[in-house]
Protein backbone atom coordinates (compact mmCIF):
# COMPACT_ATOMS: atom_id res chain seq x y z
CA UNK A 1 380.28 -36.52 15.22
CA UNK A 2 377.91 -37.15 18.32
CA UNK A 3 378.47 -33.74 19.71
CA UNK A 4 377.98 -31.70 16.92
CA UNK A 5 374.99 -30.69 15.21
CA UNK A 6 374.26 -30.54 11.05
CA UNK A 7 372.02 -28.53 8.96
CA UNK A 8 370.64 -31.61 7.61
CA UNK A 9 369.70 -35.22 9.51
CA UNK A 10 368.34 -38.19 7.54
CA UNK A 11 368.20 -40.63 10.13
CA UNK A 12 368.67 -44.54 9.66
CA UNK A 13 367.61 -47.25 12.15
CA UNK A 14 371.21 -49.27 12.77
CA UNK A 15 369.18 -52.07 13.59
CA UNK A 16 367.10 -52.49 10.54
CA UNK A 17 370.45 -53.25 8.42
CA UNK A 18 371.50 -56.39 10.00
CA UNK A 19 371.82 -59.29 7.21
CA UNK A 20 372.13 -57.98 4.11
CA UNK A 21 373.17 -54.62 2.32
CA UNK A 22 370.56 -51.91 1.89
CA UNK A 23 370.60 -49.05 -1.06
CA UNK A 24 369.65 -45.63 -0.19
CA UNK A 25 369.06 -42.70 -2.38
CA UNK A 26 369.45 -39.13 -0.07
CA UNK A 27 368.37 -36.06 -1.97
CA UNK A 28 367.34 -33.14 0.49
CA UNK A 29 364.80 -31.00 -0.46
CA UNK A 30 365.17 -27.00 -1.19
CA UNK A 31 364.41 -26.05 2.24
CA UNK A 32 367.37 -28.32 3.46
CA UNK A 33 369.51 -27.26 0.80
CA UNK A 34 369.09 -23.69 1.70
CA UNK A 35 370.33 -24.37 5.25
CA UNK A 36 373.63 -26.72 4.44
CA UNK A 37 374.21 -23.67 1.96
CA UNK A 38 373.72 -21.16 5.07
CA UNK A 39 376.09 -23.31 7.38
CA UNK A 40 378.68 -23.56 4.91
CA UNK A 41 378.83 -19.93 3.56
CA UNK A 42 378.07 -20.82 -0.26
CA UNK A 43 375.85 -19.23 -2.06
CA UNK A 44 373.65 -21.81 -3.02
CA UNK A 45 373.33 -25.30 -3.56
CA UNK A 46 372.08 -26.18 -7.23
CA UNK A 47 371.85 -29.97 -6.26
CA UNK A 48 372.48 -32.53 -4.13
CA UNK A 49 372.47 -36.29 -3.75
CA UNK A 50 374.04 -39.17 -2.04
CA UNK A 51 373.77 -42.69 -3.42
CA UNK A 52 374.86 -45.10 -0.34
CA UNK A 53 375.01 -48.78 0.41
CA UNK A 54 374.58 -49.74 4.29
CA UNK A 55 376.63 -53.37 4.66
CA UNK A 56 376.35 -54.93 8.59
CA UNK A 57 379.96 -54.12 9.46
CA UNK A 58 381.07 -56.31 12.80
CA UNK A 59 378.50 -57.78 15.34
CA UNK A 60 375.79 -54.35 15.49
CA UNK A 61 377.97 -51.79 13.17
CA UNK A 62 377.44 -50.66 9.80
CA UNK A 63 379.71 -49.75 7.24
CA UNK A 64 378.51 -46.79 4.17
CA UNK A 65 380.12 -47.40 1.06
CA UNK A 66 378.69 -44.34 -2.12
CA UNK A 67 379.13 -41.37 -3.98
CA UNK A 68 377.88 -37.67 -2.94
CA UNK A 69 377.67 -35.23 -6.35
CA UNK A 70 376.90 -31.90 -5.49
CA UNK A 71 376.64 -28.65 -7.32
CA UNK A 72 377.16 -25.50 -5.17
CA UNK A 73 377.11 -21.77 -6.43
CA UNK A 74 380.10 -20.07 -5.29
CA UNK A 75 381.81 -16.08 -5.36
CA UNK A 76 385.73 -16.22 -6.90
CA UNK A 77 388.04 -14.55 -3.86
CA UNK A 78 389.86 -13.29 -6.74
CA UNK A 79 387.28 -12.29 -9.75
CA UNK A 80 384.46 -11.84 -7.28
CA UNK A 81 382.49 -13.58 -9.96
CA UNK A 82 379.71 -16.14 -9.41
CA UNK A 83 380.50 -19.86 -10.43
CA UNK A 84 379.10 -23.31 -10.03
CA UNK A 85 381.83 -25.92 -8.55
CA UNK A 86 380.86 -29.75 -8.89
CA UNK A 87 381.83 -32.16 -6.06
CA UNK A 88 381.81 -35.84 -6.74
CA UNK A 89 383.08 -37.70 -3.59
CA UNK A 90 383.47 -41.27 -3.02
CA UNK A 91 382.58 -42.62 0.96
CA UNK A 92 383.31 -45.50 3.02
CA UNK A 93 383.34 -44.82 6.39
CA UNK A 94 382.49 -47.48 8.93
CA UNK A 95 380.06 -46.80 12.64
CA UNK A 96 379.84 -49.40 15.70
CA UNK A 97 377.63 -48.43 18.48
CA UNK A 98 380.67 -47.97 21.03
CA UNK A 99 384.28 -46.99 21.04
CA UNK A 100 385.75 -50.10 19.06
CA UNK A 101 389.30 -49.21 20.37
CA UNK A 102 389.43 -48.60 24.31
CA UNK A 103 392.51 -47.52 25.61
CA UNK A 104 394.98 -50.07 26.15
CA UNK A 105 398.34 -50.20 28.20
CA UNK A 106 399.98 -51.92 24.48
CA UNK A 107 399.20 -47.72 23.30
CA UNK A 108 401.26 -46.37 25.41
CA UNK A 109 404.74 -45.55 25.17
CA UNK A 110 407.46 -45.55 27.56
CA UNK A 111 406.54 -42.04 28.26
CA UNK A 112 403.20 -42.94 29.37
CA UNK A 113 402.41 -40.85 26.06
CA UNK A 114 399.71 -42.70 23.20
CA UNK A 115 401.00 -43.32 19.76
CA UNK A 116 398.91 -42.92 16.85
CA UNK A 117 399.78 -44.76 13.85
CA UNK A 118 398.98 -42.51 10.88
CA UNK A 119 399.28 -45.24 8.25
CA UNK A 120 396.26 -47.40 10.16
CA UNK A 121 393.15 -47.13 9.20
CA UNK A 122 390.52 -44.33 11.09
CA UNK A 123 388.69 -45.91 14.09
CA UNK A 124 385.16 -46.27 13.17
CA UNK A 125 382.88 -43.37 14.21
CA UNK A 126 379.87 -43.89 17.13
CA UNK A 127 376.27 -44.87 15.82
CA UNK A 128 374.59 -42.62 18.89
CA UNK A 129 371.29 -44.83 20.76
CA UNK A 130 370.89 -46.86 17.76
CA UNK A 131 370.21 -44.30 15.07
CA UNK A 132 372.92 -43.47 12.00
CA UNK A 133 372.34 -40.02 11.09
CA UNK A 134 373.52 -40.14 7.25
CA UNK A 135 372.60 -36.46 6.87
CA UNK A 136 375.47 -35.80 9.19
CA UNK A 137 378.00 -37.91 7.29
CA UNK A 138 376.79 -36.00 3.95
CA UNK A 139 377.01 -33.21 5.59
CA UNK A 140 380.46 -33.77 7.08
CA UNK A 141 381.65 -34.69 3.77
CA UNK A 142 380.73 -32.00 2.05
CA UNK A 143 382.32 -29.46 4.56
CA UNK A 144 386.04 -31.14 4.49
CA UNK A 145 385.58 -30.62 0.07
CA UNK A 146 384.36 -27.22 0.19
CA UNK A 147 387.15 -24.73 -0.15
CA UNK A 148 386.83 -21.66 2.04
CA UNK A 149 388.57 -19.96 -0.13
CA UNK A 150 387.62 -21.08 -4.01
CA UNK A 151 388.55 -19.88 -7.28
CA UNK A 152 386.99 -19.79 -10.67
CA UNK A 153 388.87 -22.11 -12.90
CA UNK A 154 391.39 -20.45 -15.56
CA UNK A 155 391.46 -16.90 -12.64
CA UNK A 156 395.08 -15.76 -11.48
CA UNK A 157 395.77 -13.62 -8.77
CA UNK A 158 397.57 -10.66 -10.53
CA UNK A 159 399.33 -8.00 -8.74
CA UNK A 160 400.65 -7.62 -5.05
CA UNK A 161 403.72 -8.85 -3.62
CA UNK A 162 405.74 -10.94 -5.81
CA UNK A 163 408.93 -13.52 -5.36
CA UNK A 164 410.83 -11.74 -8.49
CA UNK A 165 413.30 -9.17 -8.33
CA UNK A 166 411.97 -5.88 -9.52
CA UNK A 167 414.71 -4.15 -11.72
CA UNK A 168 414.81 -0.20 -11.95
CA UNK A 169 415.23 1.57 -15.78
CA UNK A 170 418.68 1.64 -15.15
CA UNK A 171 419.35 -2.28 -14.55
CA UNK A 172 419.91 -1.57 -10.63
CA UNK A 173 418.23 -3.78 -8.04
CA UNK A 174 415.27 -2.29 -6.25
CA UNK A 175 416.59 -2.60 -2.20
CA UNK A 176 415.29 -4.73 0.12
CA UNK A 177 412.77 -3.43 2.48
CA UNK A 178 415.04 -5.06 5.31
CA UNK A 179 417.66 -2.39 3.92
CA UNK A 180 415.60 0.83 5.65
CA UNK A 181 415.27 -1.16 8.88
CA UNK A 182 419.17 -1.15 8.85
CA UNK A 183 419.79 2.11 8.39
CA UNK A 184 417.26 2.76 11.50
CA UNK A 185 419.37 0.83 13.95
CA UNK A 186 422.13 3.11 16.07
CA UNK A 187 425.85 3.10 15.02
CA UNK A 188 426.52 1.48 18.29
CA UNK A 189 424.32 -1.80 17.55
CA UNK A 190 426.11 -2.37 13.82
């Protein structure tokens, strides 16, 4: 998340959090809306706000435990109508100021290959010179929910190819398109 850049930032001193938890409302104004709608291809974003609680996580990290609701204007891929899709997610992510996990020889296989366990739990992320950009984590959020492809709820897809077998007036089978690429190859190859 260091390397990348966000339509939005709402930055947080790490430092400030340090005994006990702090609340924080996020609601971005139009102007910021307009741009995380622009990033993300939607349409428009209707509304948008993030109700976090920073907890001291560790010796310097923090850990963000809240909800994000959104309400983004979208175009069906199938209708091509407008639509409003709500988002309610649910975060907890934790941050530490360095790589909590170096390396270690104990990762390695006997390949000399790492192992990732995929039932562990993530790493936490990098709070970059201090600073906890939770812009960025809403943000980030929001783009893994969003559906590049979404669809008005109750539209079908009708029409196109189809798994069923397509029966003729007389009861015969309609032939497979493999059938014509059979009939192309030379006597000598059947």
């Amino acid at each position: 998340m260091a390397t990348e850049t966000f339509p939005y930032t709402f930055k947080v001193n790490a430092a400030q959090v340090v005994d006990k938890d702090q609340r924080i409302e996020v609601v971005p104004g139009e102007r910021d809306l307009a741009a995380i709608a622009k990033a993300y291809d939607l349409d428009g974003i209707e509304s948008l706000k993030a109700d976090l609680l920073l907890k001291p996580y560790r010796k310097a990290g923090l850990r963000v435990v809240g909800s994000i609701k959104a309400s983004v204007r979208r175009t069906c891929v199938v209708s091509l109508e407008p639509f409003v899709q709500e988002f309610n997610l649910d975060i907890d992510r934790t941050f530490e100021p360095h790589s909590s996990r170096p390396r270690k020889i104990k990762d390695l296989n006997e390949d000399g290959e790492i192992e990732i366990d995929l039932e562990s739990l993530d790493p936490p992320d990098v709070i970059t010179d201090g600073v906890l950009d939770l812009g960025a984590v809403i943000c980030e959020e929001l783009a893994l929910t969003i559906d590049p492809f979404p669809r008005k709820p109750g539209v079908e897809f009708e029409g196109g190819d189809s798994d069923e077998v397509v029966e003729s007036a007389e009861g015969e089978q309609k032939p497979s398109p493999f059938a014509a690429l059979g009939a192309l190859k030379e006597p000598s190859e059947k």
